[in-house]
C-alpha atoms as a PDB file:
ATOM      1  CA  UNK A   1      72.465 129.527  85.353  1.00  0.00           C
ATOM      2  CA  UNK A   2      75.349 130.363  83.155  1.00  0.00           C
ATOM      3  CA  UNK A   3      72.410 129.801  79.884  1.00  0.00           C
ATOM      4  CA  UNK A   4      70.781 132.343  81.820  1.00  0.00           C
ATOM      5  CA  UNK A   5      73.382 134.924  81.853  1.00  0.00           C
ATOM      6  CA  UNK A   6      73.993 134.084  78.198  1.00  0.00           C
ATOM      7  CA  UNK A   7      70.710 134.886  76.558  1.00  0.00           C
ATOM      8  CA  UNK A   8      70.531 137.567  79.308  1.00  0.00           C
ATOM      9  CA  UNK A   9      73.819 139.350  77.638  1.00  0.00           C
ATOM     10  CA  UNK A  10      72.252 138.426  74.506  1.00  0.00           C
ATOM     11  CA  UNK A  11      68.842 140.076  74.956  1.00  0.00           C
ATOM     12  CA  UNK A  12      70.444 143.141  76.896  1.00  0.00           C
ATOM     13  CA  UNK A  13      72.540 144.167  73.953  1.00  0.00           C
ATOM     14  CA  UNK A  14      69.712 144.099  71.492  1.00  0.00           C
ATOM     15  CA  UNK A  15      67.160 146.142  73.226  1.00  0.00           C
ATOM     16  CA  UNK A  16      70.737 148.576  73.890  1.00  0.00           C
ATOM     17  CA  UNK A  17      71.252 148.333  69.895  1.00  0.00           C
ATOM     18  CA  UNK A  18      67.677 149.257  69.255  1.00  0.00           C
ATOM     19  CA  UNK A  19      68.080 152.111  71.671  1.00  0.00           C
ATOM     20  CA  UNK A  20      71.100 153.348  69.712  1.00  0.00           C
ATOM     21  CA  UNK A  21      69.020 153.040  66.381  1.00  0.00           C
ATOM     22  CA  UNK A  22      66.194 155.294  68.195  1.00  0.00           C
ATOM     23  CA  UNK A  23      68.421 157.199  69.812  1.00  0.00           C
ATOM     24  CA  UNK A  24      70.396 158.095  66.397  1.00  0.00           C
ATOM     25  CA  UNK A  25      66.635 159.073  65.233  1.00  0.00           C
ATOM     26  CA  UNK A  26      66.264 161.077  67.735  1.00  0.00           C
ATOM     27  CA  UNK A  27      69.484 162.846  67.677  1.00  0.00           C
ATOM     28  CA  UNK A  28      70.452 162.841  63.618  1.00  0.00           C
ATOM     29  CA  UNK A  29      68.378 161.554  61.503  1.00  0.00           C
ATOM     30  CA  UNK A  30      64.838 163.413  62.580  1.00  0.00           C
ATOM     31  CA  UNK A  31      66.638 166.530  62.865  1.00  0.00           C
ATOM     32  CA  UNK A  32      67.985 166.461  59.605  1.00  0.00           C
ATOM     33  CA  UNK A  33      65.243 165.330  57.874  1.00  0.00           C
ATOM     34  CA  UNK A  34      62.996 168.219  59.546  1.00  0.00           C
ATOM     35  CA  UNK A  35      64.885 170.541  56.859  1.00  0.00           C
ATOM     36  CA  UNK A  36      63.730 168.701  53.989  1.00  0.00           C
ATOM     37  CA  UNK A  37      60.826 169.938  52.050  1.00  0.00           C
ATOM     38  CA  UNK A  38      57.688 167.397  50.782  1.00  0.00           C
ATOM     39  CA  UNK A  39      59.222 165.892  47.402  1.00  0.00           C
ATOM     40  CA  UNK A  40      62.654 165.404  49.701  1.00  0.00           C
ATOM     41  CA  UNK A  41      61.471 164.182  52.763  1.00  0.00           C
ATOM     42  CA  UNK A  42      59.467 161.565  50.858  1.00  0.00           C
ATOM     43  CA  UNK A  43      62.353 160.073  48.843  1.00  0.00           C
ATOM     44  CA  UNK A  44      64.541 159.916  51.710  1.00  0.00           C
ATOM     45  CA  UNK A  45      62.102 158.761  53.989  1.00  0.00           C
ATOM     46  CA  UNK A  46      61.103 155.938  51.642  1.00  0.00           C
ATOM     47  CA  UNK A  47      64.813 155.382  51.023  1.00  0.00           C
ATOM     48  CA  UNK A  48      65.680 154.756  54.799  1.00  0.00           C
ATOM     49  CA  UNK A  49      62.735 152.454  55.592  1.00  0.00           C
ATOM     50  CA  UNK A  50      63.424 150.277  52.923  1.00  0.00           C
ATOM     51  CA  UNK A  51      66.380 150.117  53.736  1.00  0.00           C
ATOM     52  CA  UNK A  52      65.377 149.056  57.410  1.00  0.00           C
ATOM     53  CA  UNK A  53      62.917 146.713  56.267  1.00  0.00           C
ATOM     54  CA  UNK A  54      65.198 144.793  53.334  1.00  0.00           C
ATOM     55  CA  UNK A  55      67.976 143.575  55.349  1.00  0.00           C
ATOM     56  CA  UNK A  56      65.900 140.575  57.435  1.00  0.00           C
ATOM     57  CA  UNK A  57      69.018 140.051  59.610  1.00  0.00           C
ATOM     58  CA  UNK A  58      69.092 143.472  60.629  1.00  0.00           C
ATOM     59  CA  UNK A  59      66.169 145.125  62.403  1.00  0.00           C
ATOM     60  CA  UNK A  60      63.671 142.646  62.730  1.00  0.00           C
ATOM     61  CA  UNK A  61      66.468 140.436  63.865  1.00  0.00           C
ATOM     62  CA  UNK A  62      67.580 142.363  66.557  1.00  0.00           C
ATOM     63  CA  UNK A  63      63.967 143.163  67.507  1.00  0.00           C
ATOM     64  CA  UNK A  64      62.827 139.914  67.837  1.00  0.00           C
ATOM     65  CA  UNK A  65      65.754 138.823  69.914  1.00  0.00           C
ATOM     66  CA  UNK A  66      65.113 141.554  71.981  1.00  0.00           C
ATOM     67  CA  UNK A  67      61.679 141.041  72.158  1.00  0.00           C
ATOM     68  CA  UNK A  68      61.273 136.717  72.894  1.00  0.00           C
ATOM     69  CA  UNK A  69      64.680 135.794  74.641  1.00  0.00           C
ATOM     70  CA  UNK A  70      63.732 138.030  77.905  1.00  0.00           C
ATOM     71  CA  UNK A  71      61.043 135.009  78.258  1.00  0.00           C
ATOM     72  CA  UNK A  72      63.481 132.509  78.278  1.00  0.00           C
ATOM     73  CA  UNK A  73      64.892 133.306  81.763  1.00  0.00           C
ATOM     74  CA  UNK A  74      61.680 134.769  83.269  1.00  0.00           C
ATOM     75  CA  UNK A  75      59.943 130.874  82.398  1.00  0.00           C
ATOM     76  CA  UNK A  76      62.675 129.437  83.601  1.00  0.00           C
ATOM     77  CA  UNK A  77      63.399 131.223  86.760  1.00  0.00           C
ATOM     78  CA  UNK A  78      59.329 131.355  87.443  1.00  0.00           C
ATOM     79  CA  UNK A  79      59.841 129.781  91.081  1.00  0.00           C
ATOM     80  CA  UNK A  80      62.040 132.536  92.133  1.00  0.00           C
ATOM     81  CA  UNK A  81      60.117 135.499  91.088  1.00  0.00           C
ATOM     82  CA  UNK A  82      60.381 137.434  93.988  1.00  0.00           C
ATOM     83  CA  UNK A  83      63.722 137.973  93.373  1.00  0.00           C
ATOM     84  CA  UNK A  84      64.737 141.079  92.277  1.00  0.00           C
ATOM     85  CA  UNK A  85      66.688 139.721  89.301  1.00  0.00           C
ATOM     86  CA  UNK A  86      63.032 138.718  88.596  1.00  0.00           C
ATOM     87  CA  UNK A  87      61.222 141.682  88.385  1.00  0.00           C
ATOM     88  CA  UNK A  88      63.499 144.209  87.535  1.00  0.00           C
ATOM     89  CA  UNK A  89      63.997 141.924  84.001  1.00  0.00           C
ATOM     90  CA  UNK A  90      59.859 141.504  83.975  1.00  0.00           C
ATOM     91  CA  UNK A  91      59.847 145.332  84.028  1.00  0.00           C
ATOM     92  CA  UNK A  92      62.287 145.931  81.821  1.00  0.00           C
ATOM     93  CA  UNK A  93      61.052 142.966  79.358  1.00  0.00           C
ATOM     94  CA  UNK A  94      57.466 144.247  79.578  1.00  0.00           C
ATOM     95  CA  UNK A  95      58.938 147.996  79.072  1.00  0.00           C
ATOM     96  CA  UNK A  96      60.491 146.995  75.603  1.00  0.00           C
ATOM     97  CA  UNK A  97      57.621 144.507  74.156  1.00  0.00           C
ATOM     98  CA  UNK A  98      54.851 146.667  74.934  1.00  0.00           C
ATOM     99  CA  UNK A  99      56.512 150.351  74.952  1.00  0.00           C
ATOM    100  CA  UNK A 100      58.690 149.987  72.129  1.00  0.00           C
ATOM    101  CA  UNK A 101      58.195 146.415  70.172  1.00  0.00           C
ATOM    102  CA  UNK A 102      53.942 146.743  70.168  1.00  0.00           C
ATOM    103  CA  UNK A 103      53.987 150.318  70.439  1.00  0.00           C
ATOM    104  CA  UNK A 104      56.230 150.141  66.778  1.00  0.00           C
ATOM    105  CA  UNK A 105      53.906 147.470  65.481  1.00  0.00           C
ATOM    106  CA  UNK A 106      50.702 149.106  65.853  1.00  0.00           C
ATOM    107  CA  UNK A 107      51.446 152.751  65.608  1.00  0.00           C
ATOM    108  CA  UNK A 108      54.467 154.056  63.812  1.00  0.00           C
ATOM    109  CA  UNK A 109      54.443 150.793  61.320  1.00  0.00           C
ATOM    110  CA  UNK A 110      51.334 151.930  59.776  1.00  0.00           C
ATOM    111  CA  UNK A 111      52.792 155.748  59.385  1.00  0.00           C
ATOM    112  CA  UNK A 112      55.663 153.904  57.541  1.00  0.00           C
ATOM    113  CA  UNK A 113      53.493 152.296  54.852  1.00  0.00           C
ATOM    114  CA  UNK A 114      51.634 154.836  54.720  1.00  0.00           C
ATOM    115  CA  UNK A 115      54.267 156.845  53.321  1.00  0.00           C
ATOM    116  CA  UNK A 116      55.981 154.065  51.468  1.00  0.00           C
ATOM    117  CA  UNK A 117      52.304 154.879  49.500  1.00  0.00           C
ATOM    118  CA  UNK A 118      53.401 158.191  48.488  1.00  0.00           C
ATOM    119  CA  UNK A 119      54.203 159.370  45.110  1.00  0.00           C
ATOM    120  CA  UNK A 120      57.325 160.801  45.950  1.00  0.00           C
ATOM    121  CA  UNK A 121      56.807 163.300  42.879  1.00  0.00           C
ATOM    122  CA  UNK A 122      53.920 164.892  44.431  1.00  0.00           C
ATOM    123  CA  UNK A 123      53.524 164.067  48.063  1.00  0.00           C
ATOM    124  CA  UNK A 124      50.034 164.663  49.836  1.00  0.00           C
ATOM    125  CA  UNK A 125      49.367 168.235  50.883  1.00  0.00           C
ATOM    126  CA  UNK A 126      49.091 166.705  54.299  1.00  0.00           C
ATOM    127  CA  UNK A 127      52.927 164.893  54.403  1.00  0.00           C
ATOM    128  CA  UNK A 128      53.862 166.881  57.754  1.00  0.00           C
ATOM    129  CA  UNK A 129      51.373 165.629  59.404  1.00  0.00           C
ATOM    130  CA  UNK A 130      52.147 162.392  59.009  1.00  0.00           C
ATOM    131  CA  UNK A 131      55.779 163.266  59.575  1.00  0.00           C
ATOM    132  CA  UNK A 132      55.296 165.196  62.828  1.00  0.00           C
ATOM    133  CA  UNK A 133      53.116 162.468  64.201  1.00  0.00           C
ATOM    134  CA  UNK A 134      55.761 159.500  63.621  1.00  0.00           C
ATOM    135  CA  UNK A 135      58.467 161.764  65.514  1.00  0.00           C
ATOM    136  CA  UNK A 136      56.050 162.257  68.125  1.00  0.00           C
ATOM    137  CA  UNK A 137      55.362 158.814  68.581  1.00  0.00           C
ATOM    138  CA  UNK A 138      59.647 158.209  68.113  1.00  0.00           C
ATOM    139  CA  UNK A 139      59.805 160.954  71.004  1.00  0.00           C
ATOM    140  CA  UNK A 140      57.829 158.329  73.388  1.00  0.00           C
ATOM    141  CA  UNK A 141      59.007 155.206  72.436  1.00  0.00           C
ATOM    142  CA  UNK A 142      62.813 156.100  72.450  1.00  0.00           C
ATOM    143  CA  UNK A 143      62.856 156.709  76.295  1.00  0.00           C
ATOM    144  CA  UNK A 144      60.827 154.487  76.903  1.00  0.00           C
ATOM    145  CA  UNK A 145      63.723 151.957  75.167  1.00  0.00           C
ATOM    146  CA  UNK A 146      65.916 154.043  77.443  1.00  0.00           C
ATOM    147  CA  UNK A 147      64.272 152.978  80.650  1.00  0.00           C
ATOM    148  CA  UNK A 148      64.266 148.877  79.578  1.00  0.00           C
ATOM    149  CA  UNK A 149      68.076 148.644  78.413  1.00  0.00           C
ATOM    150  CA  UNK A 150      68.871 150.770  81.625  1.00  0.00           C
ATOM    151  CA  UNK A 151      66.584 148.119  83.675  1.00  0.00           C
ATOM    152  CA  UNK A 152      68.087 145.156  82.053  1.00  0.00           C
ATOM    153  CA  UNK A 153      71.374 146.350  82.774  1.00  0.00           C
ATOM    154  CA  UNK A 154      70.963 146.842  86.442  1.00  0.00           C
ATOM    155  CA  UNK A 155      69.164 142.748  86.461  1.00  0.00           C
ATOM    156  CA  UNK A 156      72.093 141.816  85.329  1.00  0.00           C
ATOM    157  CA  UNK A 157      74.501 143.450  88.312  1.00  0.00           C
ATOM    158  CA  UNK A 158      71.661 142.180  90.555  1.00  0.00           C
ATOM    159  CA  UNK A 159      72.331 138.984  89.090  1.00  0.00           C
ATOM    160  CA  UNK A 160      75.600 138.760  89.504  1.00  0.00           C
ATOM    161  CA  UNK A 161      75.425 140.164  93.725  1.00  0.00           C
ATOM    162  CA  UNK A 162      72.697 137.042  94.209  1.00  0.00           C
ATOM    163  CA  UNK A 163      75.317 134.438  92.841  1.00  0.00           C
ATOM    164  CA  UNK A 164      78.305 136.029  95.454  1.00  0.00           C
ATOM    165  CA  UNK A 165      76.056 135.654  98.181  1.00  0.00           C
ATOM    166  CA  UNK A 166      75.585 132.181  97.672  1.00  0.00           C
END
């Protein structure tokens, strides 16, 4: 069990330091760059997600941690998931791969390279568009993040109440 709390811990901060990272989106960064005009917002823009995407131990690290370890206990604790350690992990696992991890993947990804794409000298006519969509899709995914880290959290206190009233 105590590999099971482990990677638990382990999995719990990640999907907490993704939620920071949206959550600093959210807060800062998509404010801020809302007062940029084309030519500005694209250099920045293109200057922030390369900078996401070049440092492999960063991001896609913590992602993929976040992402696979939840599995790890939910495999291994298969016979006992009735318990509410199980589910409320299951939820909260299933919240962050599909509502944040795929949700990333197949929709705001694409608006990324997409924009990586523009000249940042003369940006397309349509470059809010494409802006205004990825914060709308940032505006879903970031609770979203909020609900699984919350979730995950509260396995873990469940977790620890089961193995006291053993």
């Amino acid at each position: 069990m105590l590999s099971i709390r482990i990677i638990h811990l382990i999995f719990t901060f990640a999907i907490g330091l993704f939620a920071g990272l949206l959550y600093t989106f959210e807060q800062g960064v998509i404010p801020a760059l809302a007062t940029l005009n084309a030519t500005e917002y694209t250099h920045i823009e293109q200057g922030l997600i390369r900078a996401l995407d070049a440092f492999p131990t960063g991001v896609i690290v913590v992602a993929n941690l976040a992402m696979w370890l939840p599995l790890y206990p939910l495999v291994r604790l298969w016979s006992q998931r009735h318990t509410a350690y199980w589910r409320i992990t299951a939820l909260g696992w299933a919240l962050f791969f599909f509502g944040v991890g795929v949700f990333t993947i197949v929709l705001n990804v694409p608006i990324n390279n997409t924009v990586l794409a523009w000249d940042p000298v003369a940006p397309p006519a349509d470059w809010a568009q494409a802006r205004d969509a990825w914060n709308q899709l940032n505006a879903i995914r970031t609770p979203i993040n909020y609900v699984s880290f919350g979730l995950l959290i509260w396995a873990a206190f469940v977790a620890g109440e089961a193995n006291r009233e053993r």
